[in-house]
PDB file of N, CA and C in Angstrom:
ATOM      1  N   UNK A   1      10.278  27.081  19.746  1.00  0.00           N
ATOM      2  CA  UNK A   1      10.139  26.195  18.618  1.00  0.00           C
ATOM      3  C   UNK A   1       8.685  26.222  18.153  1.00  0.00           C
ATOM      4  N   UNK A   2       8.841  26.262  16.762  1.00  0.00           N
ATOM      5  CA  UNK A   2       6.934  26.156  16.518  1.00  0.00           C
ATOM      6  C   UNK A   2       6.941  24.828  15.961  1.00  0.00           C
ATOM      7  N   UNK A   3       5.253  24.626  15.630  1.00  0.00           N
ATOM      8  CA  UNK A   3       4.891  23.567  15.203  1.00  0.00           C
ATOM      9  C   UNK A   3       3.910  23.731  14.777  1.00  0.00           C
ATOM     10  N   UNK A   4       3.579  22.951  13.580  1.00  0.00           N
ATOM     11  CA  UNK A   4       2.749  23.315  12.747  1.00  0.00           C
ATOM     12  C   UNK A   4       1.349  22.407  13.312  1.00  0.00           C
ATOM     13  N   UNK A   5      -0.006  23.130  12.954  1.00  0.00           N
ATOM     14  CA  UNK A   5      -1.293  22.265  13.380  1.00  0.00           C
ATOM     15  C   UNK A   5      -1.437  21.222  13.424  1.00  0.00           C
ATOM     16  N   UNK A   6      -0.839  20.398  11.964  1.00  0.00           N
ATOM     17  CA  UNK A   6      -0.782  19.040  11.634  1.00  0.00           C
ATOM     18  C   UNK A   6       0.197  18.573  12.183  1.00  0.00           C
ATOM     19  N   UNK A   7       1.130  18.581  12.936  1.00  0.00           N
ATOM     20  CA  UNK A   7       2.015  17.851  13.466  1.00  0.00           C
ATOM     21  C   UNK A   7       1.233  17.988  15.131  1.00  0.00           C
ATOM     22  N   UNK A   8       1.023  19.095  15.541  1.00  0.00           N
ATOM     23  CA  UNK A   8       0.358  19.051  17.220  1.00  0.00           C
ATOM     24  C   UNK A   8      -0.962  17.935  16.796  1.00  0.00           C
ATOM     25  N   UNK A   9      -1.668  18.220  15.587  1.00  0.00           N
ATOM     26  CA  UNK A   9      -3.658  17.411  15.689  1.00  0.00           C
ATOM     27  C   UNK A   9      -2.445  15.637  16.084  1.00  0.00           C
ATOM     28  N   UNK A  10      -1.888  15.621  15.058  1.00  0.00           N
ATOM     29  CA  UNK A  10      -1.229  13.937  14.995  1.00  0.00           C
ATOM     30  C   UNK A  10      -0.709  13.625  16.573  1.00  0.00           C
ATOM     31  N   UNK A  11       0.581  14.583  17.364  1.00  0.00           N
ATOM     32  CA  UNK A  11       0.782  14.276  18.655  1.00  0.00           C
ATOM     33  C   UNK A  11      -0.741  14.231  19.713  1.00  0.00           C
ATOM     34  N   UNK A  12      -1.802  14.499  19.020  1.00  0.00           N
ATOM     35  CA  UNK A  12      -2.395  14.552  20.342  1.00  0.00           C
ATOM     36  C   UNK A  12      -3.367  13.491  19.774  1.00  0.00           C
ATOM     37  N   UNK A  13      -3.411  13.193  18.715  1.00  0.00           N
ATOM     38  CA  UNK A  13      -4.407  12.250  18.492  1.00  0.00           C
ATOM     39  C   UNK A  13      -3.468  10.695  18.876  1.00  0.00           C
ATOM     40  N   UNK A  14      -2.059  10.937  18.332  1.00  0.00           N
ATOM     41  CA  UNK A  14      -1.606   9.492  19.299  1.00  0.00           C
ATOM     42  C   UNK A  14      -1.527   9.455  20.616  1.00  0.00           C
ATOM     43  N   UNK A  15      -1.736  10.433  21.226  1.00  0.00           N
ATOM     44  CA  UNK A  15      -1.347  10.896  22.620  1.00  0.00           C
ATOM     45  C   UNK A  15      -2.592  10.046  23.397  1.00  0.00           C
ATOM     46  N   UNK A  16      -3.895  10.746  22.637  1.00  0.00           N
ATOM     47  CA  UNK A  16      -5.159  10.411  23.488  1.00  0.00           C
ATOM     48  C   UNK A  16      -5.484   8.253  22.695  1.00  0.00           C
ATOM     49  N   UNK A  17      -5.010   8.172  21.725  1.00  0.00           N
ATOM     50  CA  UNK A  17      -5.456   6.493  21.103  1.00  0.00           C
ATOM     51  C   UNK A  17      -4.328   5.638  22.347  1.00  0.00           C
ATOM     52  N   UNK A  18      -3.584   6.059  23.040  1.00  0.00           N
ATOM     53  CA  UNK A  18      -3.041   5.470  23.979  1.00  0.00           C
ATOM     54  C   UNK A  18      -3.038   4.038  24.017  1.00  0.00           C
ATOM     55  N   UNK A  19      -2.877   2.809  24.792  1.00  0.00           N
ATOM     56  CA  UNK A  19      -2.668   1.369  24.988  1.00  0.00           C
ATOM     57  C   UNK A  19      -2.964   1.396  23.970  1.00  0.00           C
ATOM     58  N   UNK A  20      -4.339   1.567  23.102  1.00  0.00           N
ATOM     59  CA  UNK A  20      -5.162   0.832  22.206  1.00  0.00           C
ATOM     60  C   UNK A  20      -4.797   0.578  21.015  1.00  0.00           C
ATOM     61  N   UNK A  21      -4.022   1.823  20.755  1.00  0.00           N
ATOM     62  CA  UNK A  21      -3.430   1.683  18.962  1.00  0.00           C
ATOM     63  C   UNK A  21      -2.383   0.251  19.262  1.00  0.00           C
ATOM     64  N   UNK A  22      -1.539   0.514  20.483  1.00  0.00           N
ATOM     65  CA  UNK A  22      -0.454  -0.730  20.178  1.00  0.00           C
ATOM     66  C   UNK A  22      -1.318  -2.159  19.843  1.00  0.00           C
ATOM     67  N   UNK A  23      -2.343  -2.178  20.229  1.00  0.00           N
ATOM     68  CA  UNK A  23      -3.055  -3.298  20.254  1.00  0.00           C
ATOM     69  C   UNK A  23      -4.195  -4.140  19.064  1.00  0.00           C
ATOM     70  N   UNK A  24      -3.990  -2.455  17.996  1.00  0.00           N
ATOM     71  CA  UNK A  24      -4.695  -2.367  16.968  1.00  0.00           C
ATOM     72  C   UNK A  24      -4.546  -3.383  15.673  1.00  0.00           C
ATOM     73  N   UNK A  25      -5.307  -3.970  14.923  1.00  0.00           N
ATOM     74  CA  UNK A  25      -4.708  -4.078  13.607  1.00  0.00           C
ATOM     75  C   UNK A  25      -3.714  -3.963  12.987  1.00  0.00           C
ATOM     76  N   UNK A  26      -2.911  -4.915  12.555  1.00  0.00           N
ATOM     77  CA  UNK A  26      -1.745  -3.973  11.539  1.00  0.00           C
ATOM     78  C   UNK A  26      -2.443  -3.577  10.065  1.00  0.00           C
ATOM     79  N   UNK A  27      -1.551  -3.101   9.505  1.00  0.00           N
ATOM     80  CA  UNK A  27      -1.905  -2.142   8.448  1.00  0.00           C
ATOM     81  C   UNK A  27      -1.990  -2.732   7.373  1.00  0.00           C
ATOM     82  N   UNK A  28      -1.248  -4.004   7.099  1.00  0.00           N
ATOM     83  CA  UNK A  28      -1.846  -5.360   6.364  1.00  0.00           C
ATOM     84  C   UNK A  28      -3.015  -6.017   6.986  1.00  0.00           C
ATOM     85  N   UNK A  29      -3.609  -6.063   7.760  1.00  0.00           N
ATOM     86  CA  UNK A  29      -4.945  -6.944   8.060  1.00  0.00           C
ATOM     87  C   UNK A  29      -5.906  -5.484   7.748  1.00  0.00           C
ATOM     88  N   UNK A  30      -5.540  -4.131   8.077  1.00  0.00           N
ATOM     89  CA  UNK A  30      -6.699  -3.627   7.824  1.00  0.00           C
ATOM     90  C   UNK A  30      -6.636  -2.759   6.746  1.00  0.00           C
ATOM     91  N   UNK A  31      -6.133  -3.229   5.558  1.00  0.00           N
ATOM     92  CA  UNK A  31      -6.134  -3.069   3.868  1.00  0.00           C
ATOM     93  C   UNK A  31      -7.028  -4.389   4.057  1.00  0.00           C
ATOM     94  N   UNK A  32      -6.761  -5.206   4.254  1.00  0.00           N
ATOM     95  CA  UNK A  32      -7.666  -6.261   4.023  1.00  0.00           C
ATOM     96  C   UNK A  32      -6.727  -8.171   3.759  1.00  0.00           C
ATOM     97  N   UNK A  33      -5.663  -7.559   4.146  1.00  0.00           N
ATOM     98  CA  UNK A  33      -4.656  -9.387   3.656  1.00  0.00           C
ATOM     99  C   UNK A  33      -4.550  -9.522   2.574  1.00  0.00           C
ATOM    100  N   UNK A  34      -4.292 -10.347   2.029  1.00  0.00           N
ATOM    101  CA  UNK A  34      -3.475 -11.106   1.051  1.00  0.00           C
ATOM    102  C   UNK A  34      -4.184 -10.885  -0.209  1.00  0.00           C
ATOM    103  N   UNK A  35      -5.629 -11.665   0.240  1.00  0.00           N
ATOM    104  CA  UNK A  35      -6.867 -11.355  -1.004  1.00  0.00           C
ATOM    105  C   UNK A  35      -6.573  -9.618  -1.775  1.00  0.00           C
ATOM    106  N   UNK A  36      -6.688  -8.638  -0.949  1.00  0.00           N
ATOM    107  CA  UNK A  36      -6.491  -7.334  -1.446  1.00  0.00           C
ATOM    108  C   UNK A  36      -5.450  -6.992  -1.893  1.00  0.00           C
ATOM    109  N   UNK A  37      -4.401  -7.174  -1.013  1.00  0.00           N
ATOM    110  CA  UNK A  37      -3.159  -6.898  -1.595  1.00  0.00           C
ATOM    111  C   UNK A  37      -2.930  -7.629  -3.021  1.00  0.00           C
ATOM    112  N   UNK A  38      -2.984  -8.945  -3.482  1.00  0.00           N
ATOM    113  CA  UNK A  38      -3.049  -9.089  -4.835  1.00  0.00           C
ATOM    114  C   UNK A  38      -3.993  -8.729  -5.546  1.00  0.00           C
ATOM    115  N   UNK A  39      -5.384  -8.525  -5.438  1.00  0.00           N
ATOM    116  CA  UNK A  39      -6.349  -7.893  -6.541  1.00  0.00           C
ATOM    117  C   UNK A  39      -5.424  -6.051  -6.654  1.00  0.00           C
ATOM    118  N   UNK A  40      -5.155  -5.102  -5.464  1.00  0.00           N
ATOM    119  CA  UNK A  40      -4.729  -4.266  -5.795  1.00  0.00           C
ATOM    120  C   UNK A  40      -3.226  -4.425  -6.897  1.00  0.00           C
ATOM    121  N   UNK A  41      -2.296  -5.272  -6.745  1.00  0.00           N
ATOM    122  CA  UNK A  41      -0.989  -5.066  -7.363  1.00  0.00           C
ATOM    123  C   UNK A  41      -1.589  -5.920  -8.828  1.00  0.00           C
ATOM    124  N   UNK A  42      -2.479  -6.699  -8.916  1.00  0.00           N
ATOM    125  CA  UNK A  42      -3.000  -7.035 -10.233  1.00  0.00           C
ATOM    126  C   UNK A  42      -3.271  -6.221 -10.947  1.00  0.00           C
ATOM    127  N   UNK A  43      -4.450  -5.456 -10.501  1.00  0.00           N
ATOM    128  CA  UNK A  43      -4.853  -4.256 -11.380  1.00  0.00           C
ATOM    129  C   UNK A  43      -3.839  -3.347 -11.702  1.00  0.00           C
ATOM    130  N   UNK A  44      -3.128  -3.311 -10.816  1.00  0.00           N
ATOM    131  CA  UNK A  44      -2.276  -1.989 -11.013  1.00  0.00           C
ATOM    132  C   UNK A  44      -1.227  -2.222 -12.506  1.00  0.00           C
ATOM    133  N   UNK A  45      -0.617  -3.730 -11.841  1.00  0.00           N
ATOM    134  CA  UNK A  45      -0.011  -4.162 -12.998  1.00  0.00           C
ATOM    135  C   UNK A  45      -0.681  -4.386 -14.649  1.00  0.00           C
ATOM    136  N   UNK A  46      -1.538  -4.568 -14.842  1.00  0.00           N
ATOM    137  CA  UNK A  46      -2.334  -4.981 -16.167  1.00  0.00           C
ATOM    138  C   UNK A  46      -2.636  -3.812 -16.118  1.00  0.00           C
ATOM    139  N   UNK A  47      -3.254  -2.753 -15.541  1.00  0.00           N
ATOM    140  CA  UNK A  47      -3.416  -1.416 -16.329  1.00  0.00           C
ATOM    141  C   UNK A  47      -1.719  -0.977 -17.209  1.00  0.00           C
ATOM    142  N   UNK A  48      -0.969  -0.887 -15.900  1.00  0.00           N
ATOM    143  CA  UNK A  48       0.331  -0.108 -15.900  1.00  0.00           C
ATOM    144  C   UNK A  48       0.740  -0.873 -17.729  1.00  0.00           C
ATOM    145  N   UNK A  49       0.680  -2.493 -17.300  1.00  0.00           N
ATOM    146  CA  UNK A  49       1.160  -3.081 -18.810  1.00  0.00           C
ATOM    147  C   UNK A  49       0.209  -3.144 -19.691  1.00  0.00           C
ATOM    148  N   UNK A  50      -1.152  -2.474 -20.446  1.00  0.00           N
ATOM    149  CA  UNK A  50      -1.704  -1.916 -21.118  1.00  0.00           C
ATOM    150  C   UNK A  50      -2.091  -0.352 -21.597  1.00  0.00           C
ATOM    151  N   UNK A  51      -0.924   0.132 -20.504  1.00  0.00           N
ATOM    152  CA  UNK A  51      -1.103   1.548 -21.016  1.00  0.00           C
ATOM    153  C   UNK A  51      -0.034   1.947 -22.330  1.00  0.00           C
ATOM    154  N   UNK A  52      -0.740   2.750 -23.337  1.00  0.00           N
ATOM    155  CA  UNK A  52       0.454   2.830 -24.336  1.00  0.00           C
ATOM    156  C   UNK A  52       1.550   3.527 -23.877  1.00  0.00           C
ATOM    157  N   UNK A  53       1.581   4.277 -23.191  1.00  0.00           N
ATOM    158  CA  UNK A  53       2.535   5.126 -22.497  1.00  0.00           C
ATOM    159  C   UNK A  53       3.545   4.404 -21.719  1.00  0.00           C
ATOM    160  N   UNK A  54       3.073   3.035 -21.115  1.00  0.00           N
ATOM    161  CA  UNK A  54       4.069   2.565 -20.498  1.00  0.00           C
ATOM    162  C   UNK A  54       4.562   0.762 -21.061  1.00  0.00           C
ATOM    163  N   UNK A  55       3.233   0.293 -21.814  1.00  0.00           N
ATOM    164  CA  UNK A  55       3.364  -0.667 -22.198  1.00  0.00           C
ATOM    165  C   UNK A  55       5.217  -1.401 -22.371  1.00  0.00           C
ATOM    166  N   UNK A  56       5.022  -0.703 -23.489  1.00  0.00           N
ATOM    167  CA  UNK A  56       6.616  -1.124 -23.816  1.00  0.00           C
ATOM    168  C   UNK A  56       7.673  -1.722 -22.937  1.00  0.00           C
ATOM    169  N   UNK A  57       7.435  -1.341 -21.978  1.00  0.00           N
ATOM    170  CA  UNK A  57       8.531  -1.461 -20.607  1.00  0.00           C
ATOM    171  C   UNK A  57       8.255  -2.729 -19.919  1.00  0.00           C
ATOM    172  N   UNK A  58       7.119  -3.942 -20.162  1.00  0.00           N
ATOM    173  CA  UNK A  58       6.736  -4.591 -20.030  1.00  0.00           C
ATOM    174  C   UNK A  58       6.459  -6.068 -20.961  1.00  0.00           C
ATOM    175  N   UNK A  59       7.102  -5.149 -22.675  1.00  0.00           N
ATOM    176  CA  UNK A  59       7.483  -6.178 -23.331  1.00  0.00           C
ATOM    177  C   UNK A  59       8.579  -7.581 -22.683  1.00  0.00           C
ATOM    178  N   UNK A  60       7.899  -8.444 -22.893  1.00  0.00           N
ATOM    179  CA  UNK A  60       8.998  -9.860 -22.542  1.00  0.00           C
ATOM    180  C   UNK A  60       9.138 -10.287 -21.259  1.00  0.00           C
ATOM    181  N   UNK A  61       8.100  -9.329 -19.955  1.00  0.00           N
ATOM    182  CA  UNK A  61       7.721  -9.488 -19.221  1.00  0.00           C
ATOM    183  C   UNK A  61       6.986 -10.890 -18.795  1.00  0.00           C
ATOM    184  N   UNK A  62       7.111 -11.757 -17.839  1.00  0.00           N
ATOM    185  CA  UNK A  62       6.233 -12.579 -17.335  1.00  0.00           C
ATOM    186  C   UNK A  62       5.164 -11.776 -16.105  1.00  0.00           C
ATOM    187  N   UNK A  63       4.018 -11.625 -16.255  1.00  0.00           N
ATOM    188  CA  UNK A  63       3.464 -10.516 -15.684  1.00  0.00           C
ATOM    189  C   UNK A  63       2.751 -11.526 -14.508  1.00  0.00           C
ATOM    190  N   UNK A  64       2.474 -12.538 -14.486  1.00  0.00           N
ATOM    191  CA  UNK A  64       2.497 -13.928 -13.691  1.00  0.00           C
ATOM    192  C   UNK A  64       3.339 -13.534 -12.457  1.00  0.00           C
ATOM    193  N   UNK A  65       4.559 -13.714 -12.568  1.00  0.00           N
ATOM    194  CA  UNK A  65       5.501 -13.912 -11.986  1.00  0.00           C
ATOM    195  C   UNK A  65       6.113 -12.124 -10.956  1.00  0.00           C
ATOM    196  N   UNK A  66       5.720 -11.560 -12.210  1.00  0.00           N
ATOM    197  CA  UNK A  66       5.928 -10.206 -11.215  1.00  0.00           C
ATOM    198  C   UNK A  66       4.717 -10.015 -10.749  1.00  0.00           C
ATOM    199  N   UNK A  67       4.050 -10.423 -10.956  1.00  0.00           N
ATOM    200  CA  UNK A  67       2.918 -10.087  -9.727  1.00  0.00           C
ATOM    201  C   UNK A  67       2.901 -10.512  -8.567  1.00  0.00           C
ATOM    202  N   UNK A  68       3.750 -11.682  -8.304  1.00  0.00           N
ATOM    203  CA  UNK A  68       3.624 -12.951  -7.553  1.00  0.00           C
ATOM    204  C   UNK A  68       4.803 -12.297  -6.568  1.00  0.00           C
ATOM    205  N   UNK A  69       5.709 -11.772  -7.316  1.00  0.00           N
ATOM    206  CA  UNK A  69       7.147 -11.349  -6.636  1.00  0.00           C
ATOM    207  C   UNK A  69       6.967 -10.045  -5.776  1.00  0.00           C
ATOM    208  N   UNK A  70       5.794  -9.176  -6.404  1.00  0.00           N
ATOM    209  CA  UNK A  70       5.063  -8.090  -6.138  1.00  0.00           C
ATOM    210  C   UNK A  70       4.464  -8.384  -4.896  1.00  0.00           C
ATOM    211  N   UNK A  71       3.717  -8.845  -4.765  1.00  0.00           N
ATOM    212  CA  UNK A  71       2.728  -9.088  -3.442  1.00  0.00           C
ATOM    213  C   UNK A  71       3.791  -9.864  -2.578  1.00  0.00           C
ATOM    214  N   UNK A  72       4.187 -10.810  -2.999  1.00  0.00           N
ATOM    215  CA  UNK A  72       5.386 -11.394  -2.209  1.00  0.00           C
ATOM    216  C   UNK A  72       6.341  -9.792  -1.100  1.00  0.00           C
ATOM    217  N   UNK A  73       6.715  -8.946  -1.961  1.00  0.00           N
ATOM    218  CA  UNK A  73       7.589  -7.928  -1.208  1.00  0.00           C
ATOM    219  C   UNK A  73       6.824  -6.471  -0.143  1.00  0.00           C
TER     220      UNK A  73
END
């Protein structure tokens, strides 16, 4: 069976982070929590609903509320 570099570098790099990763950060505290996660889905949203390209799709939108529902999921 082969295996490609990037799949052996990943088995051996979880291999050798051993106890420690289980013990690590989750991946929401180290984006940064809540604060980040809504400044990121804010921006994203107010660009996404000011772009002319996509605007439209956002007519009649409460952009409030999907943001809220956004970070919420």
């Amino acid at each position: 069976m082969k295996f490609s570099t990037g799949f052996l570098f990943l088995l051996l790099a979880f291999t050798l982070a051993g106890p420690q990763a289980a013990s690590a950060n989750t991946l929401y505290e180290r984006l940064g929590g809540e604060k980040v996660i809504v400044q990121v889905v804010s921006d994203t949203i107010d660009r996404t609903a000011s772009d002319p390209a996509t605007k439209r799709s956002f007519d009649k939108v409460d952009l409030v509320k999907l943001k809220k529902k956004v970070v919420e999921h």
